[in-house]
Protein backbone atom coordinates (compact mmCIF):
# COMPACT_ATOMS: atom_id res chain seq x y z
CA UNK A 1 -120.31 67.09 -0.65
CA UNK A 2 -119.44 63.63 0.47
CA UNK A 3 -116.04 63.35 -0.15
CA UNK A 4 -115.27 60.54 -2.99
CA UNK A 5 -112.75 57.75 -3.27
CA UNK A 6 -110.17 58.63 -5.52
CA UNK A 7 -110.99 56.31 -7.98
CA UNK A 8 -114.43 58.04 -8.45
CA UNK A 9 -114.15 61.91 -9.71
CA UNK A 10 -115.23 64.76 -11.76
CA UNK A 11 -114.48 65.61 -15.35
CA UNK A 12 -112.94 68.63 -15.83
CA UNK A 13 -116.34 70.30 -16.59
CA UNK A 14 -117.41 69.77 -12.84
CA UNK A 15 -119.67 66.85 -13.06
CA UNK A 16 -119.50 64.50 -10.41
CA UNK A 17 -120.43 60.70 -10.58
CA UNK A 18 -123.55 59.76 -9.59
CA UNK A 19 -123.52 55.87 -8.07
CA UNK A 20 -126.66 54.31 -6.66
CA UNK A 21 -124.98 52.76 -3.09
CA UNK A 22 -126.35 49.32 -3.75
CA UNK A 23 -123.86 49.29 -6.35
CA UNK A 24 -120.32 47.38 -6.26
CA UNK A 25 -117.61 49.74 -7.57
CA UNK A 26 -114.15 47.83 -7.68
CA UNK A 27 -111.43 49.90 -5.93
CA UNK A 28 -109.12 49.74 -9.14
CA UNK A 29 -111.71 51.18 -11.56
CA UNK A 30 -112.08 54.62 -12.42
CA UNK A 31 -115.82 56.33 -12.85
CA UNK A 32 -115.07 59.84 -13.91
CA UNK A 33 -117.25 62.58 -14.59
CA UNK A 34 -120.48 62.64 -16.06
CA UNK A 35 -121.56 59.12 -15.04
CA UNK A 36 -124.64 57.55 -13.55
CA UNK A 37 -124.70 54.08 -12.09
CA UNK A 38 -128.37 52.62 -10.85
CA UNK A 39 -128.90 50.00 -8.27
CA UNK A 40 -127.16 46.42 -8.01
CA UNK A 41 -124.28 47.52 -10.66
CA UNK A 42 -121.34 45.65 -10.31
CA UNK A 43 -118.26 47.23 -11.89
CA UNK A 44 -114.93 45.08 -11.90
CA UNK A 45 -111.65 45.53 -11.81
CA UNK A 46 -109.45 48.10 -13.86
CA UNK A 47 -112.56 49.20 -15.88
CA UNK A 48 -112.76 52.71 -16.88
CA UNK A 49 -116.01 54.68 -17.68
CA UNK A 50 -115.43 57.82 -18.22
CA UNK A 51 -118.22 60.78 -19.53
CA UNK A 52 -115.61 63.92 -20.02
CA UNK A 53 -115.56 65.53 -23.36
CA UNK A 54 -118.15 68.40 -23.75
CA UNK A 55 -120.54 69.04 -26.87
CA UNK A 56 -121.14 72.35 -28.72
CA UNK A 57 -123.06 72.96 -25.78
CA UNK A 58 -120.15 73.08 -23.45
CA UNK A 59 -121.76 70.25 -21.73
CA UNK A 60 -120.90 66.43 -21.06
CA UNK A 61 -123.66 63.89 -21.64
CA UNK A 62 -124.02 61.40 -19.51
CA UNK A 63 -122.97 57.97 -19.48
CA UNK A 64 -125.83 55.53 -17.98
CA UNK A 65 -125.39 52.29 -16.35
CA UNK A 66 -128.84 50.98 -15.52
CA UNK A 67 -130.22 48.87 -12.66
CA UNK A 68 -127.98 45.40 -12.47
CA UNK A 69 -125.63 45.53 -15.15
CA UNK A 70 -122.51 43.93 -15.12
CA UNK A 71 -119.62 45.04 -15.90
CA UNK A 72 -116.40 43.04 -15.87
CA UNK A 73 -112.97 43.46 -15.83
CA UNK A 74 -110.79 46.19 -17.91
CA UNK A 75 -114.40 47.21 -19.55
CA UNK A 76 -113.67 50.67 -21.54
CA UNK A 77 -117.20 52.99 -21.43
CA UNK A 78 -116.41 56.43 -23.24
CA UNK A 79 -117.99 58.81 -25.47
CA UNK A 80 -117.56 61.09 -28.64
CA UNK A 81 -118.01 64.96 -27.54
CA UNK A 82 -121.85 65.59 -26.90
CA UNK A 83 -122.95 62.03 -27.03
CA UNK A 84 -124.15 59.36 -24.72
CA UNK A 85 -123.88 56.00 -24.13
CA UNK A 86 -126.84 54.23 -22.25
CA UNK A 87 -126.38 50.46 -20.98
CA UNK A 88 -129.94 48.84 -20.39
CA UNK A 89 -130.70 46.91 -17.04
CA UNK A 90 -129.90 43.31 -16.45
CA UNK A 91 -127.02 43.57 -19.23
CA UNK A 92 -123.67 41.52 -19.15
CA UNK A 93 -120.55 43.88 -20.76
CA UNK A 94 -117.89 40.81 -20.69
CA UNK A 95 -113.93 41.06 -20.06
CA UNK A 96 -112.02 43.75 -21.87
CA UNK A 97 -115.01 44.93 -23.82
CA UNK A 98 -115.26 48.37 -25.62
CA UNK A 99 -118.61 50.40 -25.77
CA UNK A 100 -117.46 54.16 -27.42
CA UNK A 101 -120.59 56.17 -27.45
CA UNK A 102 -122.86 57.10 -28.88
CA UNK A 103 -124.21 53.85 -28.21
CA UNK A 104 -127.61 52.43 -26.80
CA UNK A 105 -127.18 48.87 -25.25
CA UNK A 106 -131.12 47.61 -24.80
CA UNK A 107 -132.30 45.64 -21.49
CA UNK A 108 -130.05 42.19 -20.95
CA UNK A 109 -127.80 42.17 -23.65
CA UNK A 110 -124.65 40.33 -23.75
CA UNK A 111 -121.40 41.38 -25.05
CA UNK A 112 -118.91 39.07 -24.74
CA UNK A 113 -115.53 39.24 -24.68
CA UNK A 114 -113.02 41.33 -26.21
CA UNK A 115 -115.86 42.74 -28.12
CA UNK A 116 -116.17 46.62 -29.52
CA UNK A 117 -119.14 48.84 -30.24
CA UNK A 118 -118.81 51.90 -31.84
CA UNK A 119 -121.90 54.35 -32.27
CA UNK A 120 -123.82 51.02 -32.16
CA UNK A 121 -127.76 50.50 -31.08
CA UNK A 122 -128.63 46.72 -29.92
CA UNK A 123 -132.57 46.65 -28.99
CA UNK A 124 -133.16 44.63 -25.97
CA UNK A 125 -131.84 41.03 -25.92
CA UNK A 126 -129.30 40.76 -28.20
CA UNK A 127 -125.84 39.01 -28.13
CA UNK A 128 -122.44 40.12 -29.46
CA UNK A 129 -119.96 37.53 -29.50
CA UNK A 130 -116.63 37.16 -28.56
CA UNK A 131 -114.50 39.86 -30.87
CA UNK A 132 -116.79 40.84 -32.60
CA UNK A 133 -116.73 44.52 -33.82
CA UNK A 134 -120.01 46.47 -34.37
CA UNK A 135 -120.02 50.30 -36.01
CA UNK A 136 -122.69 52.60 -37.28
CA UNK A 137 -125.19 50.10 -37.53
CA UNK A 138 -128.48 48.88 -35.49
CA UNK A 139 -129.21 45.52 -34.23
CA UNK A 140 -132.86 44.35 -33.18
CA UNK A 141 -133.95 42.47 -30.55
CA UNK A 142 -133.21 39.41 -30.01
CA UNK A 143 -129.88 38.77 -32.90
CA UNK A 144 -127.16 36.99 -32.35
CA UNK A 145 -123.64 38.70 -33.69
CA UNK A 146 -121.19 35.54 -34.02
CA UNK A 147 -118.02 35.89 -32.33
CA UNK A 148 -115.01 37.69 -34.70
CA UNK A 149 -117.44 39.07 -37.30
CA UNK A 150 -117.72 42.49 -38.58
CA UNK A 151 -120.63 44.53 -38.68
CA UNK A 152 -120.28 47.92 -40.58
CA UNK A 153 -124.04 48.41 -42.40
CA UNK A 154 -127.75 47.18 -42.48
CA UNK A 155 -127.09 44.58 -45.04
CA UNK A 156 -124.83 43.03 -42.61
CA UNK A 157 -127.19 42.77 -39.88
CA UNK A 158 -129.98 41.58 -42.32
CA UNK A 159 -127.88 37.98 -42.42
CA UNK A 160 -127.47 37.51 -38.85
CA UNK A 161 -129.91 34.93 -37.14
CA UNK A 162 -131.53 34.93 -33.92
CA UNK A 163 -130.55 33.65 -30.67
CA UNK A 164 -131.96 30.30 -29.34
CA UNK A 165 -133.27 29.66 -26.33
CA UNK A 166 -129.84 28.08 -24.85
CA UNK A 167 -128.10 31.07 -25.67
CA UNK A 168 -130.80 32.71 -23.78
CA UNK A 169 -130.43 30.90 -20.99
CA UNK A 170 -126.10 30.98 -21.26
CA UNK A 171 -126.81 34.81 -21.24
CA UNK A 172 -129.11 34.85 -17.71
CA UNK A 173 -126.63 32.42 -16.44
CA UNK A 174 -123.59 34.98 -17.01
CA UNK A 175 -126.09 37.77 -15.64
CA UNK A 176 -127.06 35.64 -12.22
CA UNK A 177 -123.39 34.65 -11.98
CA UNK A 178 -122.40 38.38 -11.42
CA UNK A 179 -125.22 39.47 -9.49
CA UNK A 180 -124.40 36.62 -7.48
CA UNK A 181 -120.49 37.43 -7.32
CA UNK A 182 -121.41 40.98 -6.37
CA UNK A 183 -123.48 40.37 -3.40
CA UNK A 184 -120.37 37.89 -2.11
CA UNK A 185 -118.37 41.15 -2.38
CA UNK A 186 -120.61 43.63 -0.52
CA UNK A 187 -121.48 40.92 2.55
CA UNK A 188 -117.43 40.34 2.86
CA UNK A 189 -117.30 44.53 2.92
CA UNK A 190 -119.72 44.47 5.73
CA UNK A 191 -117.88 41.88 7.32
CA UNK A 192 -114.37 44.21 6.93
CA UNK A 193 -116.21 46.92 8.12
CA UNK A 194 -117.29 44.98 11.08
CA UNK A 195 -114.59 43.66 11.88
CA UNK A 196 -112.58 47.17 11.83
CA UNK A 197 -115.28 48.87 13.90
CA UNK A 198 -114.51 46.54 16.26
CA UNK A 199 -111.01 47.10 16.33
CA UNK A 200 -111.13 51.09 16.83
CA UNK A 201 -113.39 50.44 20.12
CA UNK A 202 -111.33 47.99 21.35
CA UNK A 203 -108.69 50.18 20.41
CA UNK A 204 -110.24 53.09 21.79
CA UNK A 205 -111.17 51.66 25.36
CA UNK A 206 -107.78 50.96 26.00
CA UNK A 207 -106.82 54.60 25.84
């Protein structure tokens, strides 16, 4: 096996990460274990997603980060023993953030800052505002959780409106912002790497 940057390593039930290599994996986080990242993910600085703690089963489920999520910095991704946590594609996890499985995170979602979801389900679309805190319940598409609330059960959820078409568009903003920021970061890699391959011949003609 390829060997890994130390930032990127198993659990201590042997499973390895599994990162698409489109995707952007700041040096200071830490992917451990039972984790799968798809294409275009960009994962900031000091986050931590981490699938370790095994089930009755003995076995880790995974941790999913589908095609072009963001994920900013000092995100926390974990898990309760057995359970997953799935992150849809195109979704925005904003600064300092909390996602503690099980959870399923539907197709471009945004969860804003500060913000903590705790065996939570948001359908696709759905917005979770800045502090907000979300546990045991089940949000459909397209609602709009306002920043500092508290969501604990249904009847909660049944007062919550929808999100308008600006948000909508604030929300693919944040998205293309991201996607954006992490292509800047791979082309100046390529440049690094260029730029240090250079070096070694130079270096190594002059031997």
């Amino acid at each position: 096996m390829t060997s890994l940057p130390n930032n990127i390593r198993p659990n201590l039930a042997g499973d390895y990460p599994k990162i698409d290599s489109t995707a952007l994996i700041d040096p200071s986080a830490q992917i451990i274990g039972h984790v799968e990242i798809a294409a275009d993910v960009f994962v900031g600085p000091l986050s931590v997603i981490r699938a370790d703690q095994r089930g009755p089963d003995n076995k880790v489920a995974p941790i999913v980060i589908e095609a072009e999520v963001n994920i900013q910095d000092g995100v926390i991704i974990h898990s309760d023993a057995g359970a997953s946590v799935v992150v849809g594609a195109r979704s925005s996890v904003a600064h300092g953030a909390i996602i503690h499985g099980p959870c399923t995170i539907g197709r471009e979602c945004f969860i804003a800052l500060r913000s903590a979801l705790y065996k939570t389900t948001l359908e696709d679309h759905v917005w979770v505002g800045m502090g907000a805190v979300c546990k045991l319940v089940k949000f459909p598409s397209f609602t709009r959780v306002p920043a500092g609330s508290v969501i604990r059960e249904m009847p909660d959820v049944l007062e919550l409106r929808l999100v308008t078409e600006e948000e909508r568009e604030y929300m693919e903003k944040v998205w293309a912002a991201n996607s954006r920021l992490r292509m800047d970061y791979l082309e100046l890699r390529k440049k690094a790497e260029s730029i240090r391959s250079s070096a070694e011949k130079k270096a190594d003609n002059k031997k």
